[in-house]
Protein backbone atom coordinates (compact mmCIF):
# COMPACT_ATOMS: atom_id res chain seq x y z
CA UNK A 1 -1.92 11.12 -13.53
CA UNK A 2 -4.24 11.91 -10.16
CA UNK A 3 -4.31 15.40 -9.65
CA UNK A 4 -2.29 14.89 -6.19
CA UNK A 5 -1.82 11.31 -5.60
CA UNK A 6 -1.23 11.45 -1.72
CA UNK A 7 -3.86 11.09 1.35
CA UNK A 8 -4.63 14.54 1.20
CA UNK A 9 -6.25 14.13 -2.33
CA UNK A 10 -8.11 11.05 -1.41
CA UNK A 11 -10.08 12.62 1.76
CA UNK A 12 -10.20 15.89 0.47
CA UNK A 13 -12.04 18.28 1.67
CA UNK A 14 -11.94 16.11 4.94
CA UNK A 15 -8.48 17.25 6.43
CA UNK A 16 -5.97 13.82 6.94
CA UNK A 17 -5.52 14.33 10.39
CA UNK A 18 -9.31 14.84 11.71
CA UNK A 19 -9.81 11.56 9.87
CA UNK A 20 -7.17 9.46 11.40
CA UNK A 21 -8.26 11.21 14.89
CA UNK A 22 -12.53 10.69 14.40
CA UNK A 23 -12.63 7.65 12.42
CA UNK A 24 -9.61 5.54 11.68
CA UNK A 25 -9.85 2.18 13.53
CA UNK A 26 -13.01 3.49 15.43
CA UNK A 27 -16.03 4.17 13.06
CA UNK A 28 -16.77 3.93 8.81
CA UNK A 29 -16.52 6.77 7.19
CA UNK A 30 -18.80 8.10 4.22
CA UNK A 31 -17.43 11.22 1.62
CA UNK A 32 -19.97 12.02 -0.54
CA UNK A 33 -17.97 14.62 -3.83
CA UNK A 34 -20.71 14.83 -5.80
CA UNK A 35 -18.17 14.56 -8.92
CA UNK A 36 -18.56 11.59 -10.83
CA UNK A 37 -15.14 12.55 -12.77
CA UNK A 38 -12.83 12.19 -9.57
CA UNK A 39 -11.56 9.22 -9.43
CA UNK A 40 -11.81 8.91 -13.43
CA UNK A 41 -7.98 9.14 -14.66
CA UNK A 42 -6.88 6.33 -12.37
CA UNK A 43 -9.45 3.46 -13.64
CA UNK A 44 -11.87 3.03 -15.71
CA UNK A 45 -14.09 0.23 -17.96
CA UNK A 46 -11.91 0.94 -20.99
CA UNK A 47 -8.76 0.48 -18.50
CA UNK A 48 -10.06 -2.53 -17.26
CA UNK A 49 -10.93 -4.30 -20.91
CA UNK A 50 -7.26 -3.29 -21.88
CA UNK A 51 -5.74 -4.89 -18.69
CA UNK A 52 -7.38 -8.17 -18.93
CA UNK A 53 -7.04 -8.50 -22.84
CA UNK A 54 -3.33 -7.23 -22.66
CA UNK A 55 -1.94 -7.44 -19.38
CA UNK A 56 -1.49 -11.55 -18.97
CA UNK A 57 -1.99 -11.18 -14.83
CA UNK A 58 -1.47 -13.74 -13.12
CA UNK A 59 -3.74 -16.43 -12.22
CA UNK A 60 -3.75 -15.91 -9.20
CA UNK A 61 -5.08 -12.12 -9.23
CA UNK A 62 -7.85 -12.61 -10.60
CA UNK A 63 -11.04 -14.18 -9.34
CA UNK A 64 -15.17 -14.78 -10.72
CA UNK A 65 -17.30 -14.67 -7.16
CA UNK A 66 -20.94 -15.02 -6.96
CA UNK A 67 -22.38 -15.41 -3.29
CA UNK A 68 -20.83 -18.70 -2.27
CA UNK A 69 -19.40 -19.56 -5.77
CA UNK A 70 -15.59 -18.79 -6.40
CA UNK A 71 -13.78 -19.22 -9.96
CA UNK A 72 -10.64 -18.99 -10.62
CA UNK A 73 -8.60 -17.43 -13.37
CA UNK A 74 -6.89 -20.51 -14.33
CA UNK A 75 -10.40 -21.89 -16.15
CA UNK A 76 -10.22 -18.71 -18.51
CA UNK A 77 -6.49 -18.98 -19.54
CA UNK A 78 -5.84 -19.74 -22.92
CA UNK A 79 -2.90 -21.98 -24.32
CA UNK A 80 -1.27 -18.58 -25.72
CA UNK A 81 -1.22 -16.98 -21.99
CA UNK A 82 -4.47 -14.58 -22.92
CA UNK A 83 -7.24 -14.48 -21.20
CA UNK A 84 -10.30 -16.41 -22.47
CA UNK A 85 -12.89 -13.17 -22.65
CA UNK A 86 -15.59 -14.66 -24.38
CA UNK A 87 -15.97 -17.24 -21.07
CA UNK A 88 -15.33 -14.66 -18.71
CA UNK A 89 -18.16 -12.04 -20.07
CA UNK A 90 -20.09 -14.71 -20.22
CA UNK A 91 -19.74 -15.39 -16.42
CA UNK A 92 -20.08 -11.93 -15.96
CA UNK A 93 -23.46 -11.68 -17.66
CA UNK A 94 -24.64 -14.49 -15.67
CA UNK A 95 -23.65 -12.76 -12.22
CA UNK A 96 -20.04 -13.26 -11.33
CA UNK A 97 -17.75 -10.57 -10.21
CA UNK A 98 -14.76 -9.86 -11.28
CA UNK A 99 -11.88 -9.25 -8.80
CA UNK A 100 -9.07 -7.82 -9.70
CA UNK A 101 -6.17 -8.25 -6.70
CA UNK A 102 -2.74 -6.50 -6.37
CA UNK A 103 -3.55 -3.90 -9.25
CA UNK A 104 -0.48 -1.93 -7.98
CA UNK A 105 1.79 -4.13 -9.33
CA UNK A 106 0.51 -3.74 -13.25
CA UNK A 107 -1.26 0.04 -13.29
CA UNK A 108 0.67 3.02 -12.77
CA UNK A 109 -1.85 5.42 -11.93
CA UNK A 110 -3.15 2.68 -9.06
CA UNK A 111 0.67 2.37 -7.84
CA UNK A 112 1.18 6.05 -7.33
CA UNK A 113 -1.57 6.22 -5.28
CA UNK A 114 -0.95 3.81 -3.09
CA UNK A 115 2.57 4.33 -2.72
CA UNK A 116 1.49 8.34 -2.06
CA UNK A 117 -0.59 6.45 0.95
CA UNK A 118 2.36 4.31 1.76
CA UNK A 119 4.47 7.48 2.03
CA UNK A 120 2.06 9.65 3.86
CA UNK A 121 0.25 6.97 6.82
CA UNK A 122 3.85 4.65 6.75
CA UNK A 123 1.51 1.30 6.26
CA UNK A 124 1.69 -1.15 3.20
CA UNK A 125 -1.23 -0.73 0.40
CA UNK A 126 -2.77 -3.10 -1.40
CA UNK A 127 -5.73 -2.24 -4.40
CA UNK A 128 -8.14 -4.89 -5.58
CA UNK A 129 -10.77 -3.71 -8.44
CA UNK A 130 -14.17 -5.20 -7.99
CA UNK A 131 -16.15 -5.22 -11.62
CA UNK A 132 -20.00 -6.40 -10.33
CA UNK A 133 -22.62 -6.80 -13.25
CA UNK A 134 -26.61 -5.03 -12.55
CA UNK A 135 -27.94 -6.74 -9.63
CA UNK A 136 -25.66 -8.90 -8.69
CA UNK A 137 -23.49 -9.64 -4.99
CA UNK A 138 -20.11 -11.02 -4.71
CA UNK A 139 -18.96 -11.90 -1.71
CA UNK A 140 -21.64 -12.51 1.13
CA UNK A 141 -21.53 -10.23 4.33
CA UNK A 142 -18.19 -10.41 5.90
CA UNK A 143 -15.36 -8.79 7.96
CA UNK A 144 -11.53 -8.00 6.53
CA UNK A 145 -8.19 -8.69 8.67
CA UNK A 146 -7.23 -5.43 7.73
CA UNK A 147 -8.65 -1.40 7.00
CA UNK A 148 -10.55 -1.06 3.64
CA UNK A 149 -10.70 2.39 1.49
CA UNK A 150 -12.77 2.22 -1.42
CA UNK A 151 -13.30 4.50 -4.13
CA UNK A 152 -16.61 4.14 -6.50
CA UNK A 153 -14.67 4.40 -9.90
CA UNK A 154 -18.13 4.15 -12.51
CA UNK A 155 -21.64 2.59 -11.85
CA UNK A 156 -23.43 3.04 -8.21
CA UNK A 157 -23.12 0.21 -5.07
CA UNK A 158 -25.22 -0.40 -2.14
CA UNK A 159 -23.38 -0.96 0.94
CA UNK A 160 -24.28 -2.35 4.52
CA UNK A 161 -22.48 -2.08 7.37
CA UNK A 162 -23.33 -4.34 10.15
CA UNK A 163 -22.59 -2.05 13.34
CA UNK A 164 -25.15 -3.64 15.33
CA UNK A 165 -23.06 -6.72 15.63
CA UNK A 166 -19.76 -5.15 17.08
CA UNK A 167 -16.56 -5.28 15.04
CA UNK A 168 -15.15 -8.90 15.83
CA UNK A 169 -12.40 -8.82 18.30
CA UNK A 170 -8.75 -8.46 17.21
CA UNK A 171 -7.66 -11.84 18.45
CA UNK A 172 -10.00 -13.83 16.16
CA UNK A 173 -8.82 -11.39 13.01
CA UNK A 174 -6.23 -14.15 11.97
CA UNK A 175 -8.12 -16.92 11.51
CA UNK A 176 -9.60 -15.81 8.19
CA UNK A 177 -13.03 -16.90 8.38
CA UNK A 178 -14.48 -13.92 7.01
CA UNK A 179 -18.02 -15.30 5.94
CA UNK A 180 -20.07 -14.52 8.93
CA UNK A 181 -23.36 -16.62 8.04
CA UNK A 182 -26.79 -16.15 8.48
CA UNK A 183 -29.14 -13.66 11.18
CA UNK A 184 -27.28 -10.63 11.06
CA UNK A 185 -29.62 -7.29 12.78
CA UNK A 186 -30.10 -4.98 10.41
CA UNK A 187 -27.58 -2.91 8.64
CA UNK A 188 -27.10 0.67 7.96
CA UNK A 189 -27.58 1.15 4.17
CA UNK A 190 -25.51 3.89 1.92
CA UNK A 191 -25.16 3.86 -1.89
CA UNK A 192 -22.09 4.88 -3.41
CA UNK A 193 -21.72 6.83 -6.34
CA UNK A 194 -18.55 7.51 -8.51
CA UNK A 195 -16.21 9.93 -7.12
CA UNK A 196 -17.80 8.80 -3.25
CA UNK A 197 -15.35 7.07 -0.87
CA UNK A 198 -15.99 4.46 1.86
CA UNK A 199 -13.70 3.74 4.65
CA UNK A 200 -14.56 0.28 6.62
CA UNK A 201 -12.13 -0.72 9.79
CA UNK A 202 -11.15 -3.83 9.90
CA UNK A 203 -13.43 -6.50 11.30
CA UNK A 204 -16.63 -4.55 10.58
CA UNK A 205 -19.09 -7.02 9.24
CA UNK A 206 -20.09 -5.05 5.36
CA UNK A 207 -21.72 -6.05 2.18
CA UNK A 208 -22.65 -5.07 -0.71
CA UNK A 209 -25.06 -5.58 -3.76
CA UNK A 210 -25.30 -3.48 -7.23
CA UNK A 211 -29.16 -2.30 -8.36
CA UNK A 212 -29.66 -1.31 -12.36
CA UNK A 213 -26.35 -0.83 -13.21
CA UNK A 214 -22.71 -1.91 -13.20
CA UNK A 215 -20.46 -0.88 -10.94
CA UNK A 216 -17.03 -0.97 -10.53
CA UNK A 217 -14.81 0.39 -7.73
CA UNK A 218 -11.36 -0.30 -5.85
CA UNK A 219 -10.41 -1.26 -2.70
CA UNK A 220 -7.39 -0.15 -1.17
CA UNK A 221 -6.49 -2.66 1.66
CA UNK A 222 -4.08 -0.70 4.64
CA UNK A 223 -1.54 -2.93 6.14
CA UNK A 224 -0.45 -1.45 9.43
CA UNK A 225 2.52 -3.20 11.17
CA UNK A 226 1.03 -4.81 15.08
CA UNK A 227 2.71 -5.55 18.33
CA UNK A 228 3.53 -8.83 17.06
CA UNK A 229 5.10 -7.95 14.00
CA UNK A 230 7.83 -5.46 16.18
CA UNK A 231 8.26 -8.00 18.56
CA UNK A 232 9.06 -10.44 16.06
CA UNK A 233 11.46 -8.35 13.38
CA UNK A 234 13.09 -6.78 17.40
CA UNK A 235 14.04 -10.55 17.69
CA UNK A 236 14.82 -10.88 14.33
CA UNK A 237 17.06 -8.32 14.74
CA UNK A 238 18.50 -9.01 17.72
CA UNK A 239 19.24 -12.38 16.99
CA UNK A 240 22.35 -10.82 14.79
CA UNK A 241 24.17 -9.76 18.26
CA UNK A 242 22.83 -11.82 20.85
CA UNK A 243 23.50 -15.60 20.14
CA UNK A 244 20.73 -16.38 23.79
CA UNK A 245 17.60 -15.56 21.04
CA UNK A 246 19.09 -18.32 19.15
CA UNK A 247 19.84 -21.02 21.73
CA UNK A 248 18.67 -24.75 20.69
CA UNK A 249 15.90 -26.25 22.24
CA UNK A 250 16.86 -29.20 24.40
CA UNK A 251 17.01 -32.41 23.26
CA UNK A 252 13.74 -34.87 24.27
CA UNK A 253 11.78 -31.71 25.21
CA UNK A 254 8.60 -32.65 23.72
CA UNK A 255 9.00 -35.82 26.52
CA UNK A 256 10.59 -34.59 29.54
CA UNK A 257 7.96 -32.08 31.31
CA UNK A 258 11.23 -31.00 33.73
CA UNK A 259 12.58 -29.40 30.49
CA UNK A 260 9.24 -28.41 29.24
CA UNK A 261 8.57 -26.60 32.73
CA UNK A 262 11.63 -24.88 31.82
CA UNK A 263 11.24 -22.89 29.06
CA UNK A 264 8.66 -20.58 30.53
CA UNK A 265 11.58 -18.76 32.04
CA UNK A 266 14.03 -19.26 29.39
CA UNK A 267 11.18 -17.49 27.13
CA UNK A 268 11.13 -14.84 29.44
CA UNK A 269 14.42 -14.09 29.71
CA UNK A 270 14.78 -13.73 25.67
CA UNK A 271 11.78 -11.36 25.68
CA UNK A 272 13.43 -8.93 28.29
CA UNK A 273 16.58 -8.79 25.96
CA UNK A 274 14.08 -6.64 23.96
CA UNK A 275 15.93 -3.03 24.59
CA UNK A 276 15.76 0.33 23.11
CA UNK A 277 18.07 -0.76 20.46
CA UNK A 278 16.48 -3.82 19.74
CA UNK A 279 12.86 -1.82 18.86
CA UNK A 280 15.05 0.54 16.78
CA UNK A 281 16.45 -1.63 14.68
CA UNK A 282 12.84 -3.34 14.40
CA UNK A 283 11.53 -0.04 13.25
CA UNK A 284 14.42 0.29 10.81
CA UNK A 285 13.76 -3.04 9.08
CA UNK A 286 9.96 -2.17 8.86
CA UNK A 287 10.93 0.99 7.72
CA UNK A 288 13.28 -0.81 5.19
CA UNK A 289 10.52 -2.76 3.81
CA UNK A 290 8.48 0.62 3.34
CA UNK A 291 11.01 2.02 1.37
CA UNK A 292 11.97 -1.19 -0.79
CA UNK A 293 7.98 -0.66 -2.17
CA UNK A 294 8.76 2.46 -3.85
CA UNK A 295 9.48 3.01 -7.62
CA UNK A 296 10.74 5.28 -9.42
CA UNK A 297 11.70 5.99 -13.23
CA UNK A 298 14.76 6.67 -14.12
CA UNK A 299 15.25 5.39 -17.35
CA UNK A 300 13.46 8.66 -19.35
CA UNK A 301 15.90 11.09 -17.71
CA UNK A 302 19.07 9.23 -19.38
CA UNK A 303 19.07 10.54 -22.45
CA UNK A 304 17.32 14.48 -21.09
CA UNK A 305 19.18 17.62 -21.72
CA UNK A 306 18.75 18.44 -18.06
CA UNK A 307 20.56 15.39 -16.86
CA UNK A 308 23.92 16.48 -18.71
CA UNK A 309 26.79 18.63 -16.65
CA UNK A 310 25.44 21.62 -18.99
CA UNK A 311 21.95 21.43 -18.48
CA UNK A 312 21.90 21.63 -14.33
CA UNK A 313 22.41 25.37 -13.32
CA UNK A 314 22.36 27.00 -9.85
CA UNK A 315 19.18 28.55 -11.25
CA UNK A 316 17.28 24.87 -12.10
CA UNK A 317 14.09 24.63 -10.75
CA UNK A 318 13.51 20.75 -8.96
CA UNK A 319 11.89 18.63 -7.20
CA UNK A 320 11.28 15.14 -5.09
CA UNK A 321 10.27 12.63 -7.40
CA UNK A 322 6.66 11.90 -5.47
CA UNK A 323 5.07 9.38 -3.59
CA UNK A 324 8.40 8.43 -2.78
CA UNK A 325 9.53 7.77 1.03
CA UNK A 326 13.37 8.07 1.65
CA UNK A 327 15.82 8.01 4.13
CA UNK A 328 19.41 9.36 5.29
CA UNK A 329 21.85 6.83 6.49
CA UNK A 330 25.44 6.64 8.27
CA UNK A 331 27.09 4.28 6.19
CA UNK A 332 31.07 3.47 6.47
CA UNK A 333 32.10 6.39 7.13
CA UNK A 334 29.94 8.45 4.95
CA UNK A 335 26.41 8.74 4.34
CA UNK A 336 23.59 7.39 2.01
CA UNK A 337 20.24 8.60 0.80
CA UNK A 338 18.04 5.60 0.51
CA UNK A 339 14.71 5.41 -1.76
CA UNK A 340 13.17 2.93 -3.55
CA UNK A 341 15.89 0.18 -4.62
CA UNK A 342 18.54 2.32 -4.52
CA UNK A 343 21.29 3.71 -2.59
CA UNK A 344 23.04 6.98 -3.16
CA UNK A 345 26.47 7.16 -0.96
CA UNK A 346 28.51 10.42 -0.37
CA UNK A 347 31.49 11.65 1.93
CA UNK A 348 30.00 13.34 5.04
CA UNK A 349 30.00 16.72 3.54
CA UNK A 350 26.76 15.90 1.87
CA UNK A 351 24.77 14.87 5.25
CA UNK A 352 23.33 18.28 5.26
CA UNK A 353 22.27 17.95 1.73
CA UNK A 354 20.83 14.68 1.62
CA UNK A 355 18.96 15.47 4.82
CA UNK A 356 17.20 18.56 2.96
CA UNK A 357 17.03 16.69 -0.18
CA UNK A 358 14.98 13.60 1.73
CA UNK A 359 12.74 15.94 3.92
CA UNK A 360 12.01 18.64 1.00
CA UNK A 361 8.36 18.20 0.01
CA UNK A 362 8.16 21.90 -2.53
CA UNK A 363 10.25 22.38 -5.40
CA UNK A 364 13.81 24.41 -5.18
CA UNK A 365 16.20 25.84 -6.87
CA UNK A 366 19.61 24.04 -7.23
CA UNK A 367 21.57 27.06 -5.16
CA UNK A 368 19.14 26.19 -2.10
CA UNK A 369 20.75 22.88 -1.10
CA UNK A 370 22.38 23.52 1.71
CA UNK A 371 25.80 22.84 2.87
CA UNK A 372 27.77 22.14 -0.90
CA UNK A 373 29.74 24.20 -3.11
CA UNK A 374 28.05 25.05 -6.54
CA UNK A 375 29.79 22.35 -8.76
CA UNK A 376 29.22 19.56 -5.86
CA UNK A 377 25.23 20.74 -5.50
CA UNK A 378 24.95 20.56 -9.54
CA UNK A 379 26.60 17.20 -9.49
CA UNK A 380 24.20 15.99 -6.80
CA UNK A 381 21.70 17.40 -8.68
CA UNK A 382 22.09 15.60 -11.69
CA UNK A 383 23.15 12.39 -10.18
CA UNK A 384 19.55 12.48 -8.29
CA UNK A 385 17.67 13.18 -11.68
CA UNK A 386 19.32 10.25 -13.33
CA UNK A 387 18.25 7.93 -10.69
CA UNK A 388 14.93 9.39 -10.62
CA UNK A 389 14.98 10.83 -7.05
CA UNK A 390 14.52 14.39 -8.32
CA UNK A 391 12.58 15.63 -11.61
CA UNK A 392 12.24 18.87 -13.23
CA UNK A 393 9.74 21.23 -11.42
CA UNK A 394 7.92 23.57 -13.91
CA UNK A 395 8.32 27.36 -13.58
């Protein structure tokens, strides 16, 4: 497990906040730990050999890139589902780097973290591993749609950063040409070492090369909702109680510039249905989509001692199940405490607790949630271990 796998322990001993106040979306960012070993329990070569001999991913997450050339994963599969790893060292050796995409989904050490970052800055993560052989480039110098965080796992990298040119404007983000060609001014040059972290905003023009060695390090891609996503899920959204965001387009509109001039106003009229309850519930649904990335693991606290009516005392020591983000709904009647895939209901007697329960971020003892008698909290209690909300906290 990281140490701490939440924000805090990424940018550490750089404080969260002064980083999302100095440098987030303005300027890249540069830690240098000076500990190789920081970054060590969450990937590693021997991690990496056991993923792509074991792990089947699919095809589509993985890539070979040299400079202009691009390989995909479907060349090295075998008949049997494995990966062909004779051809693909043999790429490597000759260059190629390996790109690993959407490492969340297969490595739990990579998933906590980025769900801790999920929890803590609200935006979806993504983490690619990049595996680059001695002296070698992958991609060419280029600018990302969205922030980039990475983490040197093993090996050095040098990096440029192209701040000379401007970061290219927002609007032209979307159209995912990210090669930027030739005649770039000169770039500022940093080398990364393991246990250094690099933080790029989006559409900064970067690159980078390896020198003697191999190096292999992950990027965590930050996917922050924009002012078109609300607009759109507040429409979405609205759409369920106003039937006007879902009026028809006439018929023969494409032909008939009368009803083309038209719809300038009609368009206008939908957009100012967009209320204070309409950006709620658009907040609610990204918020739902936040919470529907978490995980947790229930499945080992079945069959625990703890989880039985006998092993929960008033004296148990517990605590949230972390990175985990959860919510407390009004539901029929009742309430719910939401996390993950799963819904916990209760009568309203429980608001209190499930309130302190979803905001508690330091372990407790069973007789400190609030507003329950002392069977009710221990059944709570033991409910929220077996669904993996809560786990034991040591003494």
């Amino acid at each position: 497990m990281t140490r701490d796998p939440t924000a805090e322990w990424l940018f550490r001993p750089l404080p969260v906040d002064r980083f999302l106040d100095d440098y987030w979306g303005q300027d890249h960012y540069l830690l240098r730990r000076g500990d190789a070993g920081y970054f060590a329990n969450i990937f590693s070569a021997r991690a990496l050999e056991e993923f792509l001999e074991y792990g089947r991913p699919d095809p589509a997450g993985v890539r070979l890139v040299k400079g202009k050339e691009k390989k995909e994963l479907a060349a090295y599969r075998l008949g049997n589902g494995a990966i062909d790893m004779v051809a693909l060292r043999n790429d490597f050796a000759s260059g190629f780097t390996i790109i690993l995409n959407g490492l969340e989904r297969y490595v739990g050490e990579i998933a906590s973290l980025a769900r801790g970052l999920e929890v803590d800055l609200n935006f979806e993560t993504q983490v690619n591993a990049y595996i680059t052989p001695p002296g070698s480039q992958g991609f060419l110098p280029h600018y990302d749609d969205h922030d980039v965080i990475i983490l040197q796992i093993e090996g050095s990298k040098r990096w440029h950063i192209y701040e000379g040119e401007g970061d290219v404007p927002t609007r032209q983000l979307q159209q995912r040409d990210v090669f930027v060609g030739e005649g770039l001014s000169p770039a500022t040059q940093m080398t990364l070492y393991a246990g250094d972290l690099l933080y790029v905003p989006r559409g900064r023009i970067h690159a980078a090369e390896t020198l003697d060695e191999t190096s292999i390090h992950l990027t965590l891609g930050i996917h922050p909702p924009n002012m078109l996503d609300l607009i759109k899920s507040a429409l979405d959204t609205l759409a369920i109680r106003d039937d006007r965001v879902l009026e028809r387009l006439p018929a023969r509109f494409l032909n008939d510039p009368a009803r083309r001039g038209q719809l300038g106003a009609q368009v206008g009229d939908v957009i100012g249905l967009i209320d204070d309850q309409a950006i709620g519930d658009a907040i609610g649904a990204i918020e739902d989509s936040l919470l529907r990335r978490g995980r947790c693991q229930p499945a080992g606290r079945l069959v625990a001692d703890v989880t039985s009516r006998d092993g929960i005392t008033q004296e148990s020591r517990l605590a949230k199940n972390e990175p985990l983000y959860a919510r407390v709904l009004a539901l029929g009647g009742g309430v719910a405490l939401q996390f993950a895939q799963t819904l916990v209901t209760a009568d309203n007697s429980h608001r209190e607790a499930l309130i302190f329960l979803s905001r508690r971020r330091r372990p407790f003892r069973v007789a400190e949630i609030p507003g329950l008698a002392p069977n009710a909290r221990a059944e709570l209690a033991r409910k929220l271990l077996v669904d993996g909300f809560l786990v034991q906290a040591p003494a």
